[in-house]
Structure formats: structure tokens, C-alpha cells
Protein backbone atom coordinates (compact mmCIF):
# COMPACT_ATOMS: atom_id res chain seq x y z
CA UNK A 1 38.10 -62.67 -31.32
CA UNK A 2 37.77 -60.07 -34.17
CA UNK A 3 33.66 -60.65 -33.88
CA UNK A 4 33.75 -59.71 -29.93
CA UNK A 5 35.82 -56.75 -30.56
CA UNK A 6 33.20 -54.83 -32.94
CA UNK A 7 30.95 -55.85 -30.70
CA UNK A 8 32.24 -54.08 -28.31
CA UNK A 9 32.57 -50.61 -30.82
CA UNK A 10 28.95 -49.62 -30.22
CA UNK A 11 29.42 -49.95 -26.82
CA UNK A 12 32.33 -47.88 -26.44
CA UNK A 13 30.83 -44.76 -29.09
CA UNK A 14 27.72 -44.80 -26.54
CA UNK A 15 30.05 -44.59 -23.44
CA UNK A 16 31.87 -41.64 -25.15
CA UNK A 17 28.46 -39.73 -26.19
CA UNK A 18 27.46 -40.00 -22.60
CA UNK A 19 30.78 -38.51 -21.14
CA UNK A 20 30.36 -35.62 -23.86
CA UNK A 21 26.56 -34.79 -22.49
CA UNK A 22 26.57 -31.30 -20.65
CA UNK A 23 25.31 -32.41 -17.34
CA UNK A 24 21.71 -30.40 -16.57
CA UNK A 25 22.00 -27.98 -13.84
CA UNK A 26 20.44 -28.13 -11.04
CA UNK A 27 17.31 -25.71 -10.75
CA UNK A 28 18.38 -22.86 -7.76
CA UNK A 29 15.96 -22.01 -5.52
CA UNK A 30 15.24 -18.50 -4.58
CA UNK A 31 17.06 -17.00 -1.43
CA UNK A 32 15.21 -15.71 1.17
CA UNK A 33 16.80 -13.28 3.69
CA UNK A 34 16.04 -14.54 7.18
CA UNK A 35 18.78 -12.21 8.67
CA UNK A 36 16.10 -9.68 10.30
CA UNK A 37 12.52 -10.58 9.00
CA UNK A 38 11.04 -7.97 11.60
CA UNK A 39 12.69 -5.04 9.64
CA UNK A 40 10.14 -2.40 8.42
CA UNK A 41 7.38 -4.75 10.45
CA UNK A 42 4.96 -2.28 12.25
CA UNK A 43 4.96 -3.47 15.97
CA UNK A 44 1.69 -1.76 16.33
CA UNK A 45 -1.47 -4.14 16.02
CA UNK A 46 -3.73 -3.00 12.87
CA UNK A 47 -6.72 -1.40 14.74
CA UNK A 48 -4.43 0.53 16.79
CA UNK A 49 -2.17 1.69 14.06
CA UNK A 50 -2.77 5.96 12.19
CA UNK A 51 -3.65 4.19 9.22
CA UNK A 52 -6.76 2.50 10.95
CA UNK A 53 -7.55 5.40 13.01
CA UNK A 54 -7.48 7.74 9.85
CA UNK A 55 -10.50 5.59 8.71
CA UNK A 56 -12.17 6.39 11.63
CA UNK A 57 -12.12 9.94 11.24
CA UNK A 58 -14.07 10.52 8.15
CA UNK A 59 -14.86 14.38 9.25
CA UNK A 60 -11.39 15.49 8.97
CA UNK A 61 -11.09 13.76 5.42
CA UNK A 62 -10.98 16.82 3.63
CA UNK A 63 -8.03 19.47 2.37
CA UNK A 64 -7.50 22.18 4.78
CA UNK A 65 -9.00 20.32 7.96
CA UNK A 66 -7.35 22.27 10.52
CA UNK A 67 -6.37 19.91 13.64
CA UNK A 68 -3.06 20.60 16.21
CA UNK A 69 0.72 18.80 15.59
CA UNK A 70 0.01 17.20 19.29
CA UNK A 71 -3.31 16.03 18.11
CA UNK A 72 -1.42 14.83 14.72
CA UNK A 73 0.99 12.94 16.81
CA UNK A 74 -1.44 11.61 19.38
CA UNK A 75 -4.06 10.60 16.27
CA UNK A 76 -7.31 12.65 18.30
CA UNK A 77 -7.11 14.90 15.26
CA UNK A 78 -8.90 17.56 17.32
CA UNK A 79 -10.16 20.48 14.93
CA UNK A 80 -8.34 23.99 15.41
CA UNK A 81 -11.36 25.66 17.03
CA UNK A 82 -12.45 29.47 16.08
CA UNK A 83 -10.06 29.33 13.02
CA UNK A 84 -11.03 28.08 9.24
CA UNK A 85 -9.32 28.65 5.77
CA UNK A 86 -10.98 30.69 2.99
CA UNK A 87 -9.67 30.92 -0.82
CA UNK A 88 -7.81 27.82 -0.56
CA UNK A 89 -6.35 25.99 -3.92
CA UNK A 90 -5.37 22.93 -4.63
CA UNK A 91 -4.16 20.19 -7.24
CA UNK A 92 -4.41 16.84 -8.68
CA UNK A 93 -0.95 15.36 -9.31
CA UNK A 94 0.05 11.62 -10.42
CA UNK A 95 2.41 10.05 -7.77
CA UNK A 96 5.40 11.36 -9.13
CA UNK A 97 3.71 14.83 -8.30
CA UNK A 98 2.86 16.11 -11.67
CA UNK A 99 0.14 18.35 -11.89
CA UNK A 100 -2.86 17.41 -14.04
CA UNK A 101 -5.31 20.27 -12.61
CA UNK A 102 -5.59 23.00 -10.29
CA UNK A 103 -9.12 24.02 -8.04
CA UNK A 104 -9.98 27.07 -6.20
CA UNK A 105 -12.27 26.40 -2.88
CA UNK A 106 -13.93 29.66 -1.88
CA UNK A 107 -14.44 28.33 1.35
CA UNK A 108 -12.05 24.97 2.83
CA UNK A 109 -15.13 23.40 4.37
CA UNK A 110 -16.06 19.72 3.26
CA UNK A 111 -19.37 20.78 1.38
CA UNK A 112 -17.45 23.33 -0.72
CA UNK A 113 -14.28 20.50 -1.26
CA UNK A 114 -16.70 17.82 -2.15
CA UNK A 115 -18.61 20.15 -4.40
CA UNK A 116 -15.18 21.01 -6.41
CA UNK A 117 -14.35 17.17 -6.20
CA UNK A 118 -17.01 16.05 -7.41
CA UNK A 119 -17.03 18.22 -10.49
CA UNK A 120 -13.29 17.03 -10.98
CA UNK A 121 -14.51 13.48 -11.17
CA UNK A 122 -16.54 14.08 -13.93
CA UNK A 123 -14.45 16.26 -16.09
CA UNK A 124 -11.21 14.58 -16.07
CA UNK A 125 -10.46 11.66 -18.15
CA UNK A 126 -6.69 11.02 -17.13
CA UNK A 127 -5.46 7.82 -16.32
CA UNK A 128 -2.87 7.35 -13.05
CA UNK A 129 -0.44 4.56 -12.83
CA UNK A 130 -0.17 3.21 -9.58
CA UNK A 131 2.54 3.15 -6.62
CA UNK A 132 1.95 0.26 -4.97
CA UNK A 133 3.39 -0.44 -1.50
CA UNK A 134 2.56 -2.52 1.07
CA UNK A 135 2.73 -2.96 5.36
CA UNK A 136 3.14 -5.69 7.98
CA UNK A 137 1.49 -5.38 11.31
CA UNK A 138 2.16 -7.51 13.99
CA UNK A 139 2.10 -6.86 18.26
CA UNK A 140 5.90 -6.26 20.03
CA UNK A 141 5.18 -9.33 21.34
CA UNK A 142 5.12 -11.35 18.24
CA UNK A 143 8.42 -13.37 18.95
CA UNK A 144 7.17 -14.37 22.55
CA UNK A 145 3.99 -15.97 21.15
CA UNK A 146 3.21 -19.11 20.61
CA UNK A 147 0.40 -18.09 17.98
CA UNK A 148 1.58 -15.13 15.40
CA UNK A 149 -0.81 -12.71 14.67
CA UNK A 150 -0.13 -10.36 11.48
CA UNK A 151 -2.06 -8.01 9.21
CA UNK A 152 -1.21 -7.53 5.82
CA UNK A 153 -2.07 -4.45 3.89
CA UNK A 154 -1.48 -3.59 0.49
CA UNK A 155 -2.41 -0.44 -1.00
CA UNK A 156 -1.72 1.91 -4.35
CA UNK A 157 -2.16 5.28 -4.63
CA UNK A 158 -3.56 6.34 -8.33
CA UNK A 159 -3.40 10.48 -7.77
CA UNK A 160 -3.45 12.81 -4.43
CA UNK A 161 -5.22 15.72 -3.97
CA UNK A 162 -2.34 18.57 -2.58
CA UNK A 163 -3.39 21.78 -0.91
CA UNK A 164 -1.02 24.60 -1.76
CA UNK A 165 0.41 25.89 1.61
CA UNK A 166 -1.50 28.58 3.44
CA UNK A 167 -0.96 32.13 3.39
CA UNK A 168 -1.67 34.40 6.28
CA UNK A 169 -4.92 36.11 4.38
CA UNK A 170 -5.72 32.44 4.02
CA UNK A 171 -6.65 32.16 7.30
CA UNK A 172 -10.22 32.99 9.02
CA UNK A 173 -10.03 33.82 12.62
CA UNK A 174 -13.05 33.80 14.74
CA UNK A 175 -12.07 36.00 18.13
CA UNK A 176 -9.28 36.84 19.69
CA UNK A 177 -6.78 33.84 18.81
CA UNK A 178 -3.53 35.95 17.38
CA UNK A 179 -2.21 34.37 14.07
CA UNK A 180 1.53 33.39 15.75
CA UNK A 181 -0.93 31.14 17.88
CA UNK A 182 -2.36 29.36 15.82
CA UNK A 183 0.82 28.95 13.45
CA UNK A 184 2.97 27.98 16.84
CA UNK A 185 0.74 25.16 17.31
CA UNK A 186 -1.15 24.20 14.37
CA UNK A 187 -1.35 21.86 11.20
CA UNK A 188 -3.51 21.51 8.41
CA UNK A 189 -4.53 18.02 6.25
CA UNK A 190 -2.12 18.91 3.25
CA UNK A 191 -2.49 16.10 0.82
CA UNK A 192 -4.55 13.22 0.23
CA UNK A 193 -3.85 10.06 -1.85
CA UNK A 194 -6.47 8.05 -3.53
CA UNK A 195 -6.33 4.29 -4.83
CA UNK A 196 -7.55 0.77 -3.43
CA UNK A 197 -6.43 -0.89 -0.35
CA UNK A 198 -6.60 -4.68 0.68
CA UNK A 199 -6.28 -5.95 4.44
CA UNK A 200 -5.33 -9.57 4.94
CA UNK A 201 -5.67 -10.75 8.82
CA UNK A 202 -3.26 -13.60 9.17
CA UNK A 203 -3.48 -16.22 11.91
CA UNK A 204 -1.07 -19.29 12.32
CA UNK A 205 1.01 -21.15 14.55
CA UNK A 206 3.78 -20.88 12.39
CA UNK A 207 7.63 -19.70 13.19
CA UNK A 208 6.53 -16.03 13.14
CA UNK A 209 10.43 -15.38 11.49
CA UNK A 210 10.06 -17.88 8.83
CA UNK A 211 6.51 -16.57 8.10
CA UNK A 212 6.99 -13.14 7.72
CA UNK A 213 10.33 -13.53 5.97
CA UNK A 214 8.64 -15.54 3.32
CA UNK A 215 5.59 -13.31 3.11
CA UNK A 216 8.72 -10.69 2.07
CA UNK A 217 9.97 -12.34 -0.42
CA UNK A 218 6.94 -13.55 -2.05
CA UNK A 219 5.71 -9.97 -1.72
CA UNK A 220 8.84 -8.61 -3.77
CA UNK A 221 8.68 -11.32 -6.30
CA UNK A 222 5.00 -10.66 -7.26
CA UNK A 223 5.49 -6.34 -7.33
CA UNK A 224 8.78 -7.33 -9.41
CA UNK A 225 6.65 -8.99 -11.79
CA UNK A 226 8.98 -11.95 -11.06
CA UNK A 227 6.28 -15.08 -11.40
CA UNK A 228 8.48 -17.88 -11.43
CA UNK A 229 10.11 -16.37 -8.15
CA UNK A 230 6.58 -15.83 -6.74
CA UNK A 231 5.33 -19.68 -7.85
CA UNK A 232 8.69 -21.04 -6.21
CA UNK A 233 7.87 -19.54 -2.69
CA UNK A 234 4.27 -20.30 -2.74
CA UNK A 235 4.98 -23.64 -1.91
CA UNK A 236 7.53 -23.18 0.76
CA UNK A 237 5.09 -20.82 3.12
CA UNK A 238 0.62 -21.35 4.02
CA UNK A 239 -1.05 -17.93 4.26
CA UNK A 240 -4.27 -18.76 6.55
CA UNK A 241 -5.74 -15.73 5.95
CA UNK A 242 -8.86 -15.61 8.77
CA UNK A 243 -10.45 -12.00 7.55
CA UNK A 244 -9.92 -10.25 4.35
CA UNK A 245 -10.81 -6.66 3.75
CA UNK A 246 -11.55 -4.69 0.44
CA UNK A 247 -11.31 -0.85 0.09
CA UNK A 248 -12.10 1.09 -3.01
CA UNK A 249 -12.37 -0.17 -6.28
CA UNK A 250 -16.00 -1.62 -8.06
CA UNK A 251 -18.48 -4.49 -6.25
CA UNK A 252 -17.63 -6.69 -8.83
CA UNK A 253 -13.49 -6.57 -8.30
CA UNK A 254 -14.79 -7.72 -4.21
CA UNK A 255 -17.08 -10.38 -5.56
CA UNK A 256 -14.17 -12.20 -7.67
CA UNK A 257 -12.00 -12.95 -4.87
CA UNK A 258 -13.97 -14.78 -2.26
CA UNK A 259 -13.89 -17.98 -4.60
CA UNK A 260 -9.87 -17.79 -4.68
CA UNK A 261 -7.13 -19.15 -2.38
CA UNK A 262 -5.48 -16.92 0.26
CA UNK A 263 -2.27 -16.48 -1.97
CA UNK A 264 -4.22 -16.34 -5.27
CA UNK A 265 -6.04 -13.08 -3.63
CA UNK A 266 -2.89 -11.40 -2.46
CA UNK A 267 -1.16 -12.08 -6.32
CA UNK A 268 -4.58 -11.21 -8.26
CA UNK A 269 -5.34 -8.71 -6.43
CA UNK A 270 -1.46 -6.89 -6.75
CA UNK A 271 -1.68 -7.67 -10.63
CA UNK A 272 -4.72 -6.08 -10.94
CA UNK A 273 -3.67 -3.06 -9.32
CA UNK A 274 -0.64 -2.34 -12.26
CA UNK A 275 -3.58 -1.50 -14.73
CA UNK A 276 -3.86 2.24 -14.98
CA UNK A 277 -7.40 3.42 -14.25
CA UNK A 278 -9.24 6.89 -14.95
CA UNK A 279 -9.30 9.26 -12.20
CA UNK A 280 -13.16 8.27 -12.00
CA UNK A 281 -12.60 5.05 -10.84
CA UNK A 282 -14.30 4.06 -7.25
CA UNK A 283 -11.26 5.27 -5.36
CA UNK A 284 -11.22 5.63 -1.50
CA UNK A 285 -9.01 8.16 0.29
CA UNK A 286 -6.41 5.87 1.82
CA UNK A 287 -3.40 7.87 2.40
CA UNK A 288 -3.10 11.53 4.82
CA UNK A 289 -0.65 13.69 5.30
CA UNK A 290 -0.32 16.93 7.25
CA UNK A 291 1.70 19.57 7.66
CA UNK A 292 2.59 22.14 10.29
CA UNK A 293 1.62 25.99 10.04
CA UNK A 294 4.33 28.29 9.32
């Protein structure tokens, strides 16, 4: 009797060790707000959206390009005919707006701003830090669809170029337009940001609310810097990208991602863009703004 009772010690001292063991908790997986995932979607289809159109419109892409607020609002970008803008100055700020320099155009006419650019390019040395944003386009009738059709586009601006606001010797009036015209009715392209821009043409039959909800949170995980967040939703979403586009940036930066996945391009490319570049980097103008005459 005594030899099947100290048998039964080792036992017991095991059961006891395995009560005391701090369970392991289970992992949590990340939360992903489904409550409204068309919120700050763009119910405009990509090629008919001002961002496209801007693109499109590479005559006006200069400071001081003198258009109409209609023609602003409309996106025809008409120029502001018989009127131009002499002695104009402008800056190069970071994206928080600090000035690094300041240019004098003796004429606001594209061969005079691209002469002054130009020059900039190859005497400043200052590296930008990015802001980094990004947009999701889809059609108003995205829910109604059976197939969900979204664009994608992720862009961040390294420095803009800002025009200081016109004064009335500023302008150069070419007959018998009165100034109180052309200020009534007018607008001028006031700043322009440069950086790199990515477009990612998404086609799937996929629950377009589940879809773009992900595509939110995997977004916010990845600009957060958050990568076990972003490797979690990976696998809980597929990204058939159909068309990918590439603005700014060198040949060789294109060339790297046509071997990758569809969601190794979207995180590769958005780590890449943290690195602070020179202003000399091959930056596009991606980002217009304008401003009414006063």
C-alpha cells in the first residue's frame, strides 16, 4: 500500500505544475471597422476625377496660370484671356510650409518658370520628408454591382512650389478688361506640390464593403509603420490589381515592382516613399491648387 502511494507523488506534483501554468493567450486579431467602408471613398471613377484631368492639362502646370473659378470648378481650366502676371515671386517650402528659398519670375509665363525651376533644381541640396496620403475611387454605383471596380492612388508630396498672392501692379492687362473684372471672376494656379504617385486599378467580384474596408485598414497599418497589423490583414483580403501606374520617381524604382505581388507593390512601394529624398529627385507635379483673385 505504502509502494502505490509514492507512486502516486509524481503524479500528483505534475498535476499541480500544470494547474500553476499561466494559460497562453489567445493571439487577437486586428479590428476592422466595417461600420461605413464608403467614407472618404471618391464616388467619381478615376479618369473622370480633377486629379486625372489635372494630368491632362500640362499647359496650365505652371505658377501664375491664370484660368476662371467656374472653369476651376468645372475642370476646363480655360486661360484668363488678354491678362498675364509680371514680377511674380514665389517659394519652395517643405509640407509643413517652411520656406527653404524664394524666386523672382520677371515674367509668369512657363518658359520664364521653368527657366527659374530649373536653376532651383540644381542649386539646392535639401532633403523633404514626405506626406503621404492616399484616395479610393470607385463609381456611385459601386454597391449595385455585381463586379466592384476601384482605383487606388497613393501619392506623397516632398516640397510645393507657392506663388505669393498677386498684387494689383502684378497684373498685365491687354485692352480694355477693368481690373475689378478680372478679380470678380478670376483665379490663379497658387501652389504646386511635387513627389511620386502610384495608381492601382482594382477589379474583383468581391463584397465591394468587405474589400474596401480591408484595403483601409491594411492601408493604415502599413503608413503606421504597424507590420504585424499589415501581415495579419494581408491574408484576410486578395488585391487583383489589373493595371498599375507609376508617376515620378527614377526608371529603375518602376522596373523593381513588376516582379512583385499586388500587395507587396502597394507596401514596398509606401515604405519606400518614408525615405527623404533631395529636392533633385525625378519628381512629377502631382498636386494643384488655386486660388481666387482678390
Amino acid at each position: 500500500m505504502r509502494k502505490t502511494t509514492l507512486l502516486f507523488i509524481p503524479l500528483l506534483l505534475i498535476l499541480s505544475c500544470k494547474k500553476t501554468q499561466t494559460p497562453e493567450k489567445p493571439e487577437i486579431e486586428v479590428e476592422v471597422d466595417m461600420s461605413n467602408p464608403l467614407e472618404n471613398v471618391i464616388q467619381l471613377e478615376y479618369q473622370k476625377s480633377s486629379n486625372a484631368l489635372m494630368y491632362d492639362q500640362p499647359d496650365i502646370a505652371f505658377l501664375g496660370f491664370l484660368t476662371d473659378t467656374m472653369s476651376v470648378r468645372d475642370k476646363q481650366f480655360n486661360p484668363l484671356n488678354n491678362v498675364g502676371l509680371v514680377n511674380s515671386e514665389y517659394s519652395l517650402t517643405d509640407v509643413n510650409a517652411k520656406t527653404v528659398e524664394r524666386y523672382k519670375l520677371d515674367n509668369a509665363v512657363l518658359s520664364s518658370y521653368r527657366e527659374s525651376y530649373s536653376e532651383m533644381l540644381k542649386s539646392s541640396n535639401y532633403m523633404f520628408t514626405p506626406k503621404i496620403s492616399y484616395q479610393i475611387h470607385a463609381t456611385k454605383e459601386l454597391a449595385d454591382l455585381n463586379k466592384t471596380e476601384i482605383t487606388l492612388v497613393v501619392k506623397a508630396v516632398y516640397y510645393y512650389l507657392v506663388l505669393n498672392e498677386p498684387k494689383q501692379e502684378n497684373f498685365k492687362i491687354y485692352s480694355d478688361l477693368k481690373i475689378d473684372e478680372i478679380k470678380q471672376s478670376g483665379a490663379y494656379l497658387s501652389r504646386i506640390g511635387f513627389g511620386m504617385q502610384s495608381k492601382f486599378q482594382i477589379t474583383t467580384y468581391q463584397d465591394p464593403n468587405k474589400l474596401i474596408s480591408y484595403l483601409k485598414a491594411y492601408l493604415n497599418a502599413v503608413l503606421n509603420n504597424n507590420e504585424k497589423n499589415a501581415a495579419e490583414l494581408r491574408e484576410k483580403f486578395e488585391i487583383p490589381v489589373t493595371e498599375f501606374g507609376y508617376l515620378g520617381g527614377p526608371l529603375s524604382d518602376w522596373l523593381q515592382y513588376q516582379s512583385l505581388s499586388n500587395t507587396e507593390k502597394i507596401e514596398k512601394y509606401v515604405k519606400g516613399l518614408f525615405v527623404a529624398k533631395p529636392t533633385n529627385s525625378a519628381f512629377k507635379n502631382i498636386e494643384f491648387d488655386f486660388k481666387a483673385l482678390k
